[in-house]
Every structure is written in C-alpha cells, then in structure tokens.
Protein backbone atom coordinates (compact mmCIF):
# COMPACT_ATOMS: atom_id res chain seq x y z
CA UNK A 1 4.68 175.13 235.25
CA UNK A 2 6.19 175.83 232.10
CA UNK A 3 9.72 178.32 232.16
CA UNK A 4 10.07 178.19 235.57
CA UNK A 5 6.52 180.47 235.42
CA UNK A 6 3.75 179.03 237.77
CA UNK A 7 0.52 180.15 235.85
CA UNK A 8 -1.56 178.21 238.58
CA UNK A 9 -0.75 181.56 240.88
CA UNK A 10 -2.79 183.96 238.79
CA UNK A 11 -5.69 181.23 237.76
CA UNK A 12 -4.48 179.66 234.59
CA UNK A 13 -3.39 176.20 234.64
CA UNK A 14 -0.69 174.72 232.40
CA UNK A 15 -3.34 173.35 229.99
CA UNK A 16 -4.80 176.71 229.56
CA UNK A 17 -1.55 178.02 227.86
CA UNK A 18 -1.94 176.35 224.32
CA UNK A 19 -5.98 178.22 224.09
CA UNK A 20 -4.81 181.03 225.10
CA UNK A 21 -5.24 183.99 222.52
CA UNK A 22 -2.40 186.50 223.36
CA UNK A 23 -0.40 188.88 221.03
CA UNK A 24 1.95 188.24 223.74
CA UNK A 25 2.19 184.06 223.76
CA UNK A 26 5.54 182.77 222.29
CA UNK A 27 7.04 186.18 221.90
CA UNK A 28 10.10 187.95 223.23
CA UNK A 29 9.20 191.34 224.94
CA UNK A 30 11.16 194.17 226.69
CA UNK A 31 9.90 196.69 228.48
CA UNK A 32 12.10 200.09 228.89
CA UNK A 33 11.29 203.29 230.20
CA UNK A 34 9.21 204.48 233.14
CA UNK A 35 5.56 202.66 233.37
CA UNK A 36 2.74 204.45 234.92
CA UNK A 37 0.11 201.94 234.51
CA UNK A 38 1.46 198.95 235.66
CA UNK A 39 4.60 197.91 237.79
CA UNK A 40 7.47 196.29 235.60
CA UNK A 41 6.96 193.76 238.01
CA UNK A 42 3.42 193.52 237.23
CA UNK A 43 3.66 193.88 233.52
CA UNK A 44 6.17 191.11 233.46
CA UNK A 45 4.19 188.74 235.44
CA UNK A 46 1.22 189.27 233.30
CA UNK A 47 2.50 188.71 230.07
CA UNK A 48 4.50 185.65 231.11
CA UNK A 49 1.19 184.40 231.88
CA UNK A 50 0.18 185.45 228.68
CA UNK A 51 2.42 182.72 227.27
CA UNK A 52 5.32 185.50 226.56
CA UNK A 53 8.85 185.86 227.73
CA UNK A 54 10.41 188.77 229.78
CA UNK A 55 13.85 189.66 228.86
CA UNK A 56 16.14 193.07 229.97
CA UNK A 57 17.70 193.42 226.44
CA UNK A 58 16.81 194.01 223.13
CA UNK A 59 18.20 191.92 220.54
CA UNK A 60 17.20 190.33 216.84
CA UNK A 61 15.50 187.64 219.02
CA UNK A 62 13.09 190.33 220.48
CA UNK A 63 9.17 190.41 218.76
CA UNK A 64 8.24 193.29 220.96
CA UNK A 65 9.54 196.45 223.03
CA UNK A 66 7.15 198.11 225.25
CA UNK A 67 8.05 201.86 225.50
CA UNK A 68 7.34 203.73 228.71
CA UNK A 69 8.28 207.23 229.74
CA UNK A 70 12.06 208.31 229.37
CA UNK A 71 13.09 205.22 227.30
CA UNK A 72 16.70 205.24 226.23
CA UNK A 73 19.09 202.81 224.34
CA UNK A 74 16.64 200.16 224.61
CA UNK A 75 14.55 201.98 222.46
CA UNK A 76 17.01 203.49 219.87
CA UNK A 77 18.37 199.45 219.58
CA UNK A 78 14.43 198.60 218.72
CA UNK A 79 14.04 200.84 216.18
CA UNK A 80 17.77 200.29 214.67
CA UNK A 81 16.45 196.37 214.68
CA UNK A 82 12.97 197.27 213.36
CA UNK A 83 11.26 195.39 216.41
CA UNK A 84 8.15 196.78 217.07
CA UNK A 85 7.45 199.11 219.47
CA UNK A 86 4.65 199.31 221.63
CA UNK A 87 3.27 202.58 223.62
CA UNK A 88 2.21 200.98 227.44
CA UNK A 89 -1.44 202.35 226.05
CA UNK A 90 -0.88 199.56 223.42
CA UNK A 91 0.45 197.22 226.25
CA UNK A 92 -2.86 197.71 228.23
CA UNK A 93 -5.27 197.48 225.02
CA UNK A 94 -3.25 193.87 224.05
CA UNK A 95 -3.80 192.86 227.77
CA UNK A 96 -7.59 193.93 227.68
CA UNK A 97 -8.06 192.17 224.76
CA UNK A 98 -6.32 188.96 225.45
CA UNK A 99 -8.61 185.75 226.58
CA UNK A 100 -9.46 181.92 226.80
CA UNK A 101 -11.02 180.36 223.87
C-alpha cells in the first residue's frame, strides 16, 4: 500500500510501483468534464495504480488535466496555469501504452 492506494487489488504489488513506466507515476492529474470511455471512478483508480495522484482541483501543483465532454472552470484554470491538457483519447492512448519493465 502506498497513499492509502492498495495496488495488490488490480495485480500490482507495492514493489511493482518503482518499474513501472507511466506518464501518469508521480504526477498530479484532474479529470473534468463528462467521460465516455471510462468511469471517473475507473479512470481514477487506474491511474493511481499507475503511480499518479487523483485530485478534484486544479492548481500550480497539477502536471495534468484530463478534459472530457462539457469541461468548465477546471479547464479554463488549466489553461490560465499552462498545465497540460489531455483529450480522454490521450488518456486511453497513455493507459494503452503504459507497462512493467
């Protein structure tokens, strides 16, 4: 368990973290908007097993905002901020691509 996050549940063990190759791992992500591919639930789950962390507001400390469908302030903060902003296509391609050395 590391963050209260217990990556035994979806098959990767606490050791597994520090090989894991994620755009996601040690980053600060928001998701806003309406997601059609995935359930914020499920999008949250999966990249806090990616090594990432899940917050519901944007601030300087945010790396990434995921932008669904309909996304409001959250958004307009990002791009104020210059975080960068990920379509949930980009969300899905990251999550594709991320794996176990």
């Amino acid at each position: 368990k590391q963050a209260g996050v217990n990556f035994e549940y979806k098959g990767i063990r606490s050791s597994q973290i520090e090989t894991i190759e994620s755009p996601f791992k040690e980053k600060t992500v928001v998701l806003t908007g309406k997601l059609t591919r995935f359930t914020r639930e499920e999008a949250k789950e999966t990249i806090e097993n990616l090594g990432g962390k899940v917050t519901g507001s944007v601030s300087k400390k945010t790396d990434i905002v995921v932008a669904g469908e309909d996304a409001g302030s959250k958004l307009t903060k990002a791009q104020e901020l210059g975080i960068d902003v990920w379509s949930e296509e980009k969300m899905a391609e990251a999550l594709a691509d991320s794996h176990f050395n």
